[in-house]
Protein backbone atom coordinates (compact mmCIF):
# COMPACT_ATOMS: atom_id res chain seq x y z
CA UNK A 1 -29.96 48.57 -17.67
CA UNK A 2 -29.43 52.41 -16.60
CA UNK A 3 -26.66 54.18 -17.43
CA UNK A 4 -25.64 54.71 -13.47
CA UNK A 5 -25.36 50.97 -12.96
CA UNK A 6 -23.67 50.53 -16.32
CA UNK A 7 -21.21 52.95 -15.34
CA UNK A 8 -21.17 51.02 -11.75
CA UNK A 9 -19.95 47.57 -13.43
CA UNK A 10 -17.88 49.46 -16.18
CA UNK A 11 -15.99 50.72 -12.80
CA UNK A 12 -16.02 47.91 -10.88
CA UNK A 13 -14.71 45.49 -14.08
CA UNK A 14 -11.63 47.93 -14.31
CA UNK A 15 -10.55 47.21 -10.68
CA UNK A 16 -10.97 43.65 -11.20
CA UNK A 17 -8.72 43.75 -13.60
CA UNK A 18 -6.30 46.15 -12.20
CA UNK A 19 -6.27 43.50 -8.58
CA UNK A 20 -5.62 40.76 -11.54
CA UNK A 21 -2.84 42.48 -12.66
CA UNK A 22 -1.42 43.14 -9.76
CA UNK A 23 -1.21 39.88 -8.65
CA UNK A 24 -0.20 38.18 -11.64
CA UNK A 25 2.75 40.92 -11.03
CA UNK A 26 3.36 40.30 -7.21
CA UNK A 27 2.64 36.61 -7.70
CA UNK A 28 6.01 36.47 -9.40
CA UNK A 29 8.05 38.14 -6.22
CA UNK A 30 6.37 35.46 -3.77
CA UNK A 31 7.13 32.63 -6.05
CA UNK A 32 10.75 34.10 -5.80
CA UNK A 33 10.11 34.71 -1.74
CA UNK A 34 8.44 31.09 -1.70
CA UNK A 35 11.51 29.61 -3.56
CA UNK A 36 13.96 31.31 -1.44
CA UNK A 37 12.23 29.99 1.88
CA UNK A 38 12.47 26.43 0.85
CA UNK A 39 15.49 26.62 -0.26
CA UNK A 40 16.93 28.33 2.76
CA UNK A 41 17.97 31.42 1.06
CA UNK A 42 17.58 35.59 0.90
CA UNK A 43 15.84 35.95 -2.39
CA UNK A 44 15.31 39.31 -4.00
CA UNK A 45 15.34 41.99 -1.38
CA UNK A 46 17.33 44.99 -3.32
CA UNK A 47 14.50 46.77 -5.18
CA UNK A 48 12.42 48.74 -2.58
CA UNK A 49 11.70 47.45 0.97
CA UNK A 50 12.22 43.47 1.35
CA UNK A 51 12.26 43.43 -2.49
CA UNK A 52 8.27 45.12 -2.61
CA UNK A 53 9.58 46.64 -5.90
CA UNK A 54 10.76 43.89 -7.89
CA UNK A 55 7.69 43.55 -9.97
CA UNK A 56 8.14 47.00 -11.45
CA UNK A 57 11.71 46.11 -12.18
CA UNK A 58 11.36 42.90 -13.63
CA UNK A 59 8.25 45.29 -15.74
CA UNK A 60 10.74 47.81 -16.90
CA UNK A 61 13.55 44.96 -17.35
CA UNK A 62 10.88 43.38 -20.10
CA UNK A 63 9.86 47.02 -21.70
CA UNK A 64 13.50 47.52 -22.04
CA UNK A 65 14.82 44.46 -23.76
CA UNK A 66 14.95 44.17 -28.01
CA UNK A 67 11.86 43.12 -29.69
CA UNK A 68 12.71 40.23 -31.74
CA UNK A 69 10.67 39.12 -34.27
CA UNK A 70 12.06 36.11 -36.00
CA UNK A 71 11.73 34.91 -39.76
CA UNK A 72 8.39 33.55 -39.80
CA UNK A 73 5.24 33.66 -42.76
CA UNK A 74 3.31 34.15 -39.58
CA UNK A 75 4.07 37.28 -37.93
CA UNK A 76 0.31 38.01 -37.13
CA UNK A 77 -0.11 35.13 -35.70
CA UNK A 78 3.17 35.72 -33.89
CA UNK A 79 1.83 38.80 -32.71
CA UNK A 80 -1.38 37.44 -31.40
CA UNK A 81 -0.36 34.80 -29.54
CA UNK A 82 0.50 36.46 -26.14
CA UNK A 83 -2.77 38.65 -26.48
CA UNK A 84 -4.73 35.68 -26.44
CA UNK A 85 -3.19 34.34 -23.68
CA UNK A 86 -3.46 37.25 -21.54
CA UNK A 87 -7.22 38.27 -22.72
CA UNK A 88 -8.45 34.85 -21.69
CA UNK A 89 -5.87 35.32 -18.40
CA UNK A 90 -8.15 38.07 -17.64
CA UNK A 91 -11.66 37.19 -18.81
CA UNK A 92 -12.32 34.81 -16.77
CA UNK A 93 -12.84 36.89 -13.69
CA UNK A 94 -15.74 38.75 -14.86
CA UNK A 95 -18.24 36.00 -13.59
CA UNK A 96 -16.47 35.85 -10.11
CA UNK A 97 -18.17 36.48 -7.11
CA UNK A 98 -15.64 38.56 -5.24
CA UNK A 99 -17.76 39.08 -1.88
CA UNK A 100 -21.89 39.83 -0.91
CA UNK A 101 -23.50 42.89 -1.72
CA UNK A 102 -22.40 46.61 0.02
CA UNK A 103 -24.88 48.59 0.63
CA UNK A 104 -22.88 52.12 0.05
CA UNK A 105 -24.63 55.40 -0.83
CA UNK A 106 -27.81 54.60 -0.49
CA UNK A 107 -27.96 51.04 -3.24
CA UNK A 108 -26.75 47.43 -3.30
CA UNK A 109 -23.69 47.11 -4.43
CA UNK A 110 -22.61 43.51 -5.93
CA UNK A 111 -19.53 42.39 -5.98
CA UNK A 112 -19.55 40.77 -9.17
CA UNK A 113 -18.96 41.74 -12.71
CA UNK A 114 -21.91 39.76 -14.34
CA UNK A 115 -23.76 37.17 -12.41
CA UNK A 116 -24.69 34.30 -15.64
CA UNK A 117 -26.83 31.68 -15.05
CA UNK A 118 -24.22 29.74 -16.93
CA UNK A 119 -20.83 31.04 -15.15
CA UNK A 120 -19.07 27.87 -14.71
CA UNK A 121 -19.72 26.80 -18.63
CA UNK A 122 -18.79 30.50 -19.32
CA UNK A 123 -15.19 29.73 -17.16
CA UNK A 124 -15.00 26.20 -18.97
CA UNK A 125 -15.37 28.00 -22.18
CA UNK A 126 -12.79 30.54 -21.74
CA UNK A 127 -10.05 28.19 -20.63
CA UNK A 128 -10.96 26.56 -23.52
CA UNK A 129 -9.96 29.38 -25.64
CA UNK A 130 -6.79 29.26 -23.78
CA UNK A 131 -5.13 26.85 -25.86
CA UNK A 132 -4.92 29.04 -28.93
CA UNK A 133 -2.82 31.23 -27.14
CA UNK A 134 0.10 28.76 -26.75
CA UNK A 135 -0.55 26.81 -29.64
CA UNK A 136 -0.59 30.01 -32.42
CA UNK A 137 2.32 31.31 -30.51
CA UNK A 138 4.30 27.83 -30.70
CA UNK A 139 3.36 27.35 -34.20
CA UNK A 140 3.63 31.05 -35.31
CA UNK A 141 7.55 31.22 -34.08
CA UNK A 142 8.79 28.79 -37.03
CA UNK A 143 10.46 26.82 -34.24
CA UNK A 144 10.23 22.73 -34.03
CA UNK A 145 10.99 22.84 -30.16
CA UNK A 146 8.07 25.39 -29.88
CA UNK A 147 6.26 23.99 -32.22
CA UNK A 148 6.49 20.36 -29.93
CA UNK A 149 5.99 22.41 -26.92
CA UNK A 150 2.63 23.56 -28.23
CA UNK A 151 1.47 20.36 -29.25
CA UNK A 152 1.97 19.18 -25.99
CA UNK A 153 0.63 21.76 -24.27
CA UNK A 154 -2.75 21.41 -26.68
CA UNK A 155 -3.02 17.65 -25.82
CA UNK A 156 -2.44 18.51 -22.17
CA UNK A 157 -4.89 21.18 -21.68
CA UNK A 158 -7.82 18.91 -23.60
CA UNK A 159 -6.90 15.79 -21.99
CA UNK A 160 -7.11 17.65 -18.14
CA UNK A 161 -9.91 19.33 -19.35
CA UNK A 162 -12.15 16.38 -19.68
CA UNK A 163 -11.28 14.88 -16.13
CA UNK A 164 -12.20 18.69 -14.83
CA UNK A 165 -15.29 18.53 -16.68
CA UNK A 166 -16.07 15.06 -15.06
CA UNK A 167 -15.09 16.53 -11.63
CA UNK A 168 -17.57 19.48 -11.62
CA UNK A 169 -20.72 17.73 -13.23
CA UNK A 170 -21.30 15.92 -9.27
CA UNK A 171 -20.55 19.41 -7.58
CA UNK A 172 -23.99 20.37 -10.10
CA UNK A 173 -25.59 17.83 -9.17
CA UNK A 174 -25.31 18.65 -5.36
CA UNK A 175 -26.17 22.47 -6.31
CA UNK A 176 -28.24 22.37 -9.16
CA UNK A 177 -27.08 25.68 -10.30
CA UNK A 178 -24.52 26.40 -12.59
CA UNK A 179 -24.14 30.13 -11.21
CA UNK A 180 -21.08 30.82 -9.29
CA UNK A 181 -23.00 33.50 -7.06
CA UNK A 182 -25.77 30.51 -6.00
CA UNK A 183 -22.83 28.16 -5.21
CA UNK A 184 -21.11 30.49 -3.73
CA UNK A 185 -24.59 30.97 -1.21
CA UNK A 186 -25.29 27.49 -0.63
CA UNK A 187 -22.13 27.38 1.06
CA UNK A 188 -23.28 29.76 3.65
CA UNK A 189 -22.86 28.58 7.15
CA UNK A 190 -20.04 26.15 6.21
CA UNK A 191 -21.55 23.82 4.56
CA UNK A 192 -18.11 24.33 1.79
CA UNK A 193 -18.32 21.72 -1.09
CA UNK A 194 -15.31 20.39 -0.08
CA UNK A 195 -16.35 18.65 2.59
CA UNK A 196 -19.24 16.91 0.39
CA UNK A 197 -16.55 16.63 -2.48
CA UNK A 198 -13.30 15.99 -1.52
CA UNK A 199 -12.79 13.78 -4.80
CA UNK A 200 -14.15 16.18 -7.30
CA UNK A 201 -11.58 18.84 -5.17
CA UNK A 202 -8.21 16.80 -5.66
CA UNK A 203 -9.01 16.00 -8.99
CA UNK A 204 -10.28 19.52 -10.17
CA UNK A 205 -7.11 20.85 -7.84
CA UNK A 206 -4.48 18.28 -9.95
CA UNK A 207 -6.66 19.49 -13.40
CA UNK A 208 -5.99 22.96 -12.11
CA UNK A 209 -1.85 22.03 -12.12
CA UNK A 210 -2.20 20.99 -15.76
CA UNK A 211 -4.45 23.93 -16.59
CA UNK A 212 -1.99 26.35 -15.79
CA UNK A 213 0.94 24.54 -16.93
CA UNK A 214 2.60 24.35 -13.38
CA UNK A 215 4.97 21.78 -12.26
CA UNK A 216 4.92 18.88 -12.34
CA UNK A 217 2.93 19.60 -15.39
CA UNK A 218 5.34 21.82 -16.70
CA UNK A 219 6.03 19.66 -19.77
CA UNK A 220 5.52 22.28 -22.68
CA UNK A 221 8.63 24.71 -20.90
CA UNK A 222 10.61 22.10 -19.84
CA UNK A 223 13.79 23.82 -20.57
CA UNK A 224 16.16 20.25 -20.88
CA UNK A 225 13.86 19.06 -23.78
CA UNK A 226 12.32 21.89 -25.64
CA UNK A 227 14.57 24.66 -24.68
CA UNK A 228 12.23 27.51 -22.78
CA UNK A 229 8.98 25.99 -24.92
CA UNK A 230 6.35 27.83 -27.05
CA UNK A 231 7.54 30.80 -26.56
CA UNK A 232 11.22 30.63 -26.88
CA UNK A 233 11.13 32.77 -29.69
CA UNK A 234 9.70 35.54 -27.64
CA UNK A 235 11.22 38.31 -25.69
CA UNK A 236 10.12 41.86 -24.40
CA UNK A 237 6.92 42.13 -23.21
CA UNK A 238 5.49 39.52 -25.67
CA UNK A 239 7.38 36.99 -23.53
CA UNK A 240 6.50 39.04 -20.32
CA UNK A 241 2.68 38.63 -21.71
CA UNK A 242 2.94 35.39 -21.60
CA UNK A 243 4.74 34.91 -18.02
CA UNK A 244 2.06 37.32 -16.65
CA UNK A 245 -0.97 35.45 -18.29
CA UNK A 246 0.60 32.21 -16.50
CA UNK A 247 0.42 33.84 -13.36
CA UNK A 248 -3.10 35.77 -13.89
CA UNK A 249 -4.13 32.19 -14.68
CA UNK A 250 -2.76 30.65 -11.26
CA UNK A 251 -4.27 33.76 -9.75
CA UNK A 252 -8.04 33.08 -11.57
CA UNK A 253 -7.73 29.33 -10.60
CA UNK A 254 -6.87 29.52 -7.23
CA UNK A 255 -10.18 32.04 -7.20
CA UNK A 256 -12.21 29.69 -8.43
CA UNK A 257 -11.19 26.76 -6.29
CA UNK A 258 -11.84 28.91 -3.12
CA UNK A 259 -15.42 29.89 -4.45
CA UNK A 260 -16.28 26.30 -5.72
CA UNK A 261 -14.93 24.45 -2.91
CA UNK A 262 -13.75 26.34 -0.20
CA UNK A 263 -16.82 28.62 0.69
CA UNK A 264 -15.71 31.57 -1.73
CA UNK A 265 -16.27 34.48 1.22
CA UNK A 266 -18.04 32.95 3.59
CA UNK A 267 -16.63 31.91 7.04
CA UNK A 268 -17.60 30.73 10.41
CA UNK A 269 -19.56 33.39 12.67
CA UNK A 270 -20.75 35.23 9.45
CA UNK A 271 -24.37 35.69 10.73
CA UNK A 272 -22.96 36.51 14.33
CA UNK A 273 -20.35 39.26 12.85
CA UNK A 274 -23.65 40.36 10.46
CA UNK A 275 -25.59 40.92 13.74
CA UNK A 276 -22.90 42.95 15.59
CA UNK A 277 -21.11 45.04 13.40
CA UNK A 278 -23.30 45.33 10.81
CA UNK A 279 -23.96 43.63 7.23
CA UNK A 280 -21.25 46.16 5.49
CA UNK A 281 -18.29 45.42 7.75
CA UNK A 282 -19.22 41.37 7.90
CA UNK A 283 -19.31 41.68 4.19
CA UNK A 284 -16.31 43.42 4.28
CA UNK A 285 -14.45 40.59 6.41
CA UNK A 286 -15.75 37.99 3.77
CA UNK A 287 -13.79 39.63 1.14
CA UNK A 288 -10.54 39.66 3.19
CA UNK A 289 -11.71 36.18 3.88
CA UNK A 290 -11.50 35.21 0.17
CA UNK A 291 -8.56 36.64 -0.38
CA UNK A 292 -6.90 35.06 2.26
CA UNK A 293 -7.84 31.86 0.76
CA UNK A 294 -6.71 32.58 -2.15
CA UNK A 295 -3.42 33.22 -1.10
CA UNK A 296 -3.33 30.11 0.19
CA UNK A 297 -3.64 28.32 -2.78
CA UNK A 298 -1.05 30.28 -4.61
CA UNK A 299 0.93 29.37 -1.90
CA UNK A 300 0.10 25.66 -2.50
CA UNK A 301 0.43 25.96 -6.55
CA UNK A 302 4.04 27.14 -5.57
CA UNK A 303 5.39 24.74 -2.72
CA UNK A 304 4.29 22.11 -5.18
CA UNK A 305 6.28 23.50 -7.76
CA UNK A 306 9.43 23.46 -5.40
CA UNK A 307 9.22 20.44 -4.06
CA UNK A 308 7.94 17.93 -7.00
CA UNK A 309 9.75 17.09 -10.16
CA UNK A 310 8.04 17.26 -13.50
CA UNK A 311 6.42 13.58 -14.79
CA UNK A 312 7.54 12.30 -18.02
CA UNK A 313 4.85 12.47 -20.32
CA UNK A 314 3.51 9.58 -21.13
CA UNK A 315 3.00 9.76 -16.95
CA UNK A 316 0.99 12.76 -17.48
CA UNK A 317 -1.22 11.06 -20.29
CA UNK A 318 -1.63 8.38 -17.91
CA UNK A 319 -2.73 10.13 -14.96
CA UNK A 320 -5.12 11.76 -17.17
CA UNK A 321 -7.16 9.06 -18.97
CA UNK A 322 -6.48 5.98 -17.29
CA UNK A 323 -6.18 7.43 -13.27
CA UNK A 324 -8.80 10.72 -13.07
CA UNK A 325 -11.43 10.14 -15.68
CA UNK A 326 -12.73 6.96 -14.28
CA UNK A 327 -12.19 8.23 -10.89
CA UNK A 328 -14.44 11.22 -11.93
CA UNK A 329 -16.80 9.03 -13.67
CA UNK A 330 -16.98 6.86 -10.41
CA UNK A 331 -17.27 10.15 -8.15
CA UNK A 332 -20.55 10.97 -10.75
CA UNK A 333 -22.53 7.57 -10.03
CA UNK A 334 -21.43 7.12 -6.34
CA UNK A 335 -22.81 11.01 -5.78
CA UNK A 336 -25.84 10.38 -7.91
CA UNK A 337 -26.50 7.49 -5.70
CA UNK A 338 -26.11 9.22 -2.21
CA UNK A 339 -28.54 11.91 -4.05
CA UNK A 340 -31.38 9.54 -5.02
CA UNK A 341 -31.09 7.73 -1.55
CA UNK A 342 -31.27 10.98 0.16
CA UNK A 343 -34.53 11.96 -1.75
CA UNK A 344 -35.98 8.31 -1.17
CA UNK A 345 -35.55 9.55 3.00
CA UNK A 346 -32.93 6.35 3.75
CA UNK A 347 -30.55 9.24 5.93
């Protein structure tokens, strides 16, 4: 690899990071905006124009406020906790394809950190890694409601995880890749995986919920059992770390529903705009495109969150094992059947 194009991804990973931060950070004034709209109120609309400034206040509130570290044997751990969260929060995005190639002074340009052949067991793996962020940080803070509230967080995150698992192995099967970028192509034209999968979508879509600890899977901060859960020992930006990694999380799913399912950034009339305005612009549209999508889907993650209630949790266990596993399992043979039939010439 030459230094020019090492320097090229170095660049382009530090604005993928910087957009993920920022919308972790403005994701928390729409949620507020969202909120307010269902609920037929103003919302926040004091800092800067229409409230635009709010993040950076709610930033400087956190910076501001007392670091409290409590009595615990544990204060690495402590200390580690919301890092993990937020690394993982962030990692995720570097096998993301964010658009198709520019062609800009004179090279190809692509649009994605790192294009591994193995970039949806590379996504798997991460959120994997997730759970030691809440579960350190619950057990770290010497607190038996946090302490609860990262157990159940741990046995949510594994339990969804296997039904999300289950949900994506007939997507591979349809693709045969496990490369974001080639899924991300074969969808070219409009032939979007959610119209071959709808039952892989809703399940990885409710998996998603539980991933990112939104309501109604909200059990592990359900403030009228555990308090504010795992990290109710946490202020300052250690609890602001935490907040923002749930949000750069919502952010990274949503992502990676609209590139699995949804046609990541292509759209109808993508050839016809490539022939008329040229391959750069078109390209350029598909990246609005994306984005656009993606908004939508943070929309979504938020309406839900306003308008259902939280399940009890042996519900959520439930739902998990006995309702989406075997529907996944189910969604596996009937694809793998429509697969072999298809080969065999029947349709």
């Amino acid at each position: 690899m030459t230094q020019d194009i090492i320097i090229e991804k170095g660049i382009f990973i530090v604005i993928i990071f910087a957009i993920t931060m920022l919308a972790a950070m403005y994701s928390t004034l729409m949620e507020r905006k969202v909120a307010a709209w269902l609920q037929d109120r103003i919302g926040p609309n004091r800092a800067g124009k229409g409230g635009m400034l709010q993040p950076l206040a709610d930033g400087l509130k956190l910076f501001s406020k007392e670091e409290f570290l409590p009595d615990t044997p544990n204060k690495f751990l402590f200390v580690v906790g919301p890092a993990i969260s937020m690394s993982v929060a962030l990692m995720t995005s570097a096998v993301i394809p964010w658009g198709d190639k520019l062609h800009i002074f004179d090279r190809d340009v692509v649009l994605q950190a790192t294009d591994l052949n193995i970039g949806i067991l590379y996504v798997f793996g991460v959120l994997s890694v997730g759970v030691y962020g809440i579960m350190i940080g619950g057990w770290a803070s010497n607190n038996k409601f946090s302490l609860m509230s990262a157990m159940r967080a741990a046995s949510q995150m594994i339990s969804y995880e296997v039904a999300m698992g289950l949900s994506i192995i007939a997507l591979l099967m349809m693709t045969g890749s496990l490369s974001l970028h080639d899924i991300a192509q074969r969808q070219h034209g409009m032939h979007w995986n959610v119209f071959y999968q709808p039952v892989g979508f809703i399940i990885f879509l409710v998996c998603s919920f539980a991933e990112t600890n939104r309501t109604p899977f909200d059990l592990a901060e359900c403030e009228a059992e555990l308090i504010g859960g795992y990290h109710t020992e946490y202020s300052s930006m250690r609890m602001g770390f935490y907040l923002f990694a749930e949000y750069a999380s919502m952010f990274i799913s949503s992502t990676i529903l609209a590139v699995m399912y949804f046609g990541a950034y292509n759209y109808p009339g993508m050839d016809f705009m490539k022939n008329h305005i040229g391959m750069n612009w078109a390209n350029v549209i598909g990246i609005v495109v994306l984005f656009i999508k993606i908004i939508c889907f943070i929309f979504f993650f938020m309406w839900i969150r306003w308008t259902i209630p939280r399940f009890r949790y042996d519900q959520l266990m439930r739902l998990g094992w006995k309702m989406l596993i075997p529907i996944a399992i189910a969604n596996i043979i009937i694809t793998g059947v429509v697969i072999l039939l298809h080969d065999q010439g029947y349709f």
